[in-house]
Protein backbone atom coordinates (compact mmCIF):
# COMPACT_ATOMS: atom_id res chain seq x y z
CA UNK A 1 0.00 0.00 0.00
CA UNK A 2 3.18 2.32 0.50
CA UNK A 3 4.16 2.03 -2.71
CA UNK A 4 1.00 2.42 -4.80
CA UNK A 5 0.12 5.88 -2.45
CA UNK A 6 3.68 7.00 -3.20
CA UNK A 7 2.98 6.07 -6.92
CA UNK A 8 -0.48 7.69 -6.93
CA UNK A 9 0.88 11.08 -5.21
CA UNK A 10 3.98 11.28 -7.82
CA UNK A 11 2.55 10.39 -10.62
CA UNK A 12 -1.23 11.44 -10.30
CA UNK A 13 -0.89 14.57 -8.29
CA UNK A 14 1.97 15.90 -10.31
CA UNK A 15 -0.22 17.77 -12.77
CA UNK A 16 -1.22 19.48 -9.80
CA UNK A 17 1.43 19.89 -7.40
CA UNK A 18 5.58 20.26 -7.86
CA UNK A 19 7.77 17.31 -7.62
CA UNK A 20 9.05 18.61 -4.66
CA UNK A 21 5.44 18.77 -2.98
CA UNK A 22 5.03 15.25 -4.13
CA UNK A 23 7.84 14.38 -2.32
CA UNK A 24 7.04 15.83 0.58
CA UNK A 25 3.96 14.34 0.94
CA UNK A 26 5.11 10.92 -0.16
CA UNK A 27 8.40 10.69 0.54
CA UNK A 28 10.92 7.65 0.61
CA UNK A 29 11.15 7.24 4.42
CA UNK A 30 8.08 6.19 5.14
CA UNK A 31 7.76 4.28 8.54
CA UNK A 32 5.93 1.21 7.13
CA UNK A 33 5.31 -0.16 11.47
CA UNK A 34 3.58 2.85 12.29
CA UNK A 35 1.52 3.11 8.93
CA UNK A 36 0.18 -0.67 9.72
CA UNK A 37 -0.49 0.72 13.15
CA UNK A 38 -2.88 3.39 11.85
CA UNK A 39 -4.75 1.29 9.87
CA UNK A 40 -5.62 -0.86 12.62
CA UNK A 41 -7.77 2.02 14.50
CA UNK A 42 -10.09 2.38 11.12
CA UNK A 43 -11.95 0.88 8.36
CA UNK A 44 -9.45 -0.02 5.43
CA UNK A 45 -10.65 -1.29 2.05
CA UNK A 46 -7.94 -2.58 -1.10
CA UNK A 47 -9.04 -2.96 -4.29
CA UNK A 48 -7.67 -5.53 -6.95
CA UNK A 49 -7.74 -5.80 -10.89
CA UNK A 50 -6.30 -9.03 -12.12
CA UNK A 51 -4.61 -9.81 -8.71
CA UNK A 52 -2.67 -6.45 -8.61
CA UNK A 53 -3.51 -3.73 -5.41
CA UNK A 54 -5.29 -1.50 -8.01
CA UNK A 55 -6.38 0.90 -5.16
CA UNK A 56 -7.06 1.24 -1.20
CA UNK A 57 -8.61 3.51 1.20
CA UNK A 58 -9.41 4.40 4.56
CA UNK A 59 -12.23 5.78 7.36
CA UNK A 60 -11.63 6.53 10.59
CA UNK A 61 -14.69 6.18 13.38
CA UNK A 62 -15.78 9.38 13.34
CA UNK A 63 -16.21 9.40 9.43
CA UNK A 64 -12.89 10.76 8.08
CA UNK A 65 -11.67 9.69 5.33
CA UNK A 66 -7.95 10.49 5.20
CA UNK A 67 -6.65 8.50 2.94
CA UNK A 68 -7.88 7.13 -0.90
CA UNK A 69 -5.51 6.34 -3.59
CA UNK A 70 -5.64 4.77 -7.00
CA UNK A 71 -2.75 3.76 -8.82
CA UNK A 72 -1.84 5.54 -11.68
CA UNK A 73 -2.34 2.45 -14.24
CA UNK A 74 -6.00 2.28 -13.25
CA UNK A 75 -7.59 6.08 -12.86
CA UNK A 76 -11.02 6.37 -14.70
CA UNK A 77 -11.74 2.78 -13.94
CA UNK A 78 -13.81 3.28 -10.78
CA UNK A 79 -11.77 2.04 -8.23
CA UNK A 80 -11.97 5.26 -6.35
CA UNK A 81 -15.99 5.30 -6.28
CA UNK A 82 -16.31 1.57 -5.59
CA UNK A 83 -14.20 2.37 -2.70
CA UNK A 84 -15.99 5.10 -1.35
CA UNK A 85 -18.90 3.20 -1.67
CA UNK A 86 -17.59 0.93 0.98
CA UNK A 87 -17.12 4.30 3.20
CA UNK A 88 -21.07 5.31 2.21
CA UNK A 89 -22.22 1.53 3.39
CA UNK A 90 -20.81 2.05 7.08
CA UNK A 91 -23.87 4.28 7.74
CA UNK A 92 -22.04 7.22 9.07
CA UNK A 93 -24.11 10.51 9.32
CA UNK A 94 -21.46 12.51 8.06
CA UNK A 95 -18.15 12.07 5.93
CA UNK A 96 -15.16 14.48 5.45
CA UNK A 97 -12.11 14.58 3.79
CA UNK A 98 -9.34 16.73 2.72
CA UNK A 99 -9.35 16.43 -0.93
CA UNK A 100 -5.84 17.33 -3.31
CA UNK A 101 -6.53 19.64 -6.18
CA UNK A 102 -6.26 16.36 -8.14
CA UNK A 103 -9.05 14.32 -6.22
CA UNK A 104 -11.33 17.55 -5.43
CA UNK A 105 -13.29 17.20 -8.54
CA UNK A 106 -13.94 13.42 -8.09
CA UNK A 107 -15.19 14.29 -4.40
CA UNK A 108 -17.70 17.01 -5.91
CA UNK A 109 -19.06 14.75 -8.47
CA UNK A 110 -20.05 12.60 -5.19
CA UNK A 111 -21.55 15.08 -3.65
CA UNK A 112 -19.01 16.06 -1.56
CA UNK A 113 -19.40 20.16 -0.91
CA UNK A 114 -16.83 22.70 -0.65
CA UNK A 115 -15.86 23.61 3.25
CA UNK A 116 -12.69 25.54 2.66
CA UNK A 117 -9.52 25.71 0.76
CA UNK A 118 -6.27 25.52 2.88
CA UNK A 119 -2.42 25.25 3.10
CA UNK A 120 -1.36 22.53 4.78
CA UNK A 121 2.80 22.15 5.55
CA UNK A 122 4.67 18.82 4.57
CA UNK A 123 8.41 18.64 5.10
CA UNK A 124 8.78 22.22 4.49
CA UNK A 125 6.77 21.74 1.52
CA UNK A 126 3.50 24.29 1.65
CA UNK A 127 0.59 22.12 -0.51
CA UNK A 128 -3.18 23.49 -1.12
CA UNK A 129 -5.85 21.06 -0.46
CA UNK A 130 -9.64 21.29 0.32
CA UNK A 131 -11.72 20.56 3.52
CA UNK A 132 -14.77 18.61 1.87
CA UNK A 133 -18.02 16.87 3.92
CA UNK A 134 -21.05 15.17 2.70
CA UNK A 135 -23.88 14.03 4.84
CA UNK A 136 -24.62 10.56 4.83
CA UNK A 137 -27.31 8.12 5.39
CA UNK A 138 -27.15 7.47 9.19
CA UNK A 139 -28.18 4.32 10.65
CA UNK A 140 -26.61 2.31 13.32
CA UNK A 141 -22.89 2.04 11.67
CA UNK A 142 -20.99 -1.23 11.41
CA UNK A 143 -19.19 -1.63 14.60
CA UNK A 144 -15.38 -0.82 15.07
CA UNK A 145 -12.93 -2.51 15.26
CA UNK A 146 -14.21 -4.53 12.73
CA UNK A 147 -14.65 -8.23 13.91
CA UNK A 148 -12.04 -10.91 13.71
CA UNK A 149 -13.21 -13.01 11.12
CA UNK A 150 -10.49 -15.50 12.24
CA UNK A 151 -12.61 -15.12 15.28
């Protein structure tokens, strides 16, 4: 999963950011035992084509969705909606985001709306992004952590 997000950020985002943003934001050293410990206090879906990690993304409790990445050999193939549609199906009355120039007009085709543009600070590296919610359909969410299924 390391390597497709730092794919996705450097290749994807680099029509919209410089390289040296992109590597800022997904740079070489990252600590791959703390990034599996952050996944295990949220929802994480991967998506495959032909056996390959074509995508993967990820929702915290309270309905954040921090990360979603596609790899760069399969944008425009709906990997990024079928995975927030996993996101939607938790239930949660409300989820937010903050959305990369790149991803901000995917998000507002979903009907994600527009809560403010800011400048966030990676590595010395200043990068714009965009504080996005949409209300959801609540109902009594999945529960978290998810289950065992080992059990």
């Amino acid at each position: 999963m390391i390597a497709l997000f730092r794919q996705s950020v450097r290749v994807v985002a680099r029509s919209d950011y410089t390289a040296a943003q992109t590597l800022a934001w997904a740079p070489d050293d990252i600590d791959a035992d703390a990034w599996a410990a952050r996944l295990s206090t949220r929802w994480c879906w991967v998506a495959e084509i032909g056996g390959a990690l074509a995508g993967f993304a990820e929702l915290e409790p309270d309905g954040h969705l921090d990360m979603m990445y596609v790899h760069p050999a399969h944008q425009g193939r709906g990997v990024a909606t079928a995975l927030l549609g996993h996101a939607e199906a938790i239930g949660l009355a409300r989820l937010y985001t903050e959305a990369s120039i790149t991803a901000r007009p995917f998000f507002e085709r979903r009907g994600f709306r527009l809560v403010a543009a800011q400048t966030v600070v990676r590595r010395g590296q200043e990068l714009v992004n965009f504080r996005m919610e949409k209300s959801g359909s609540p109902r009594r969410p999945a529960s978290f952590p998810p289950p065992d299924p080992g059990g």
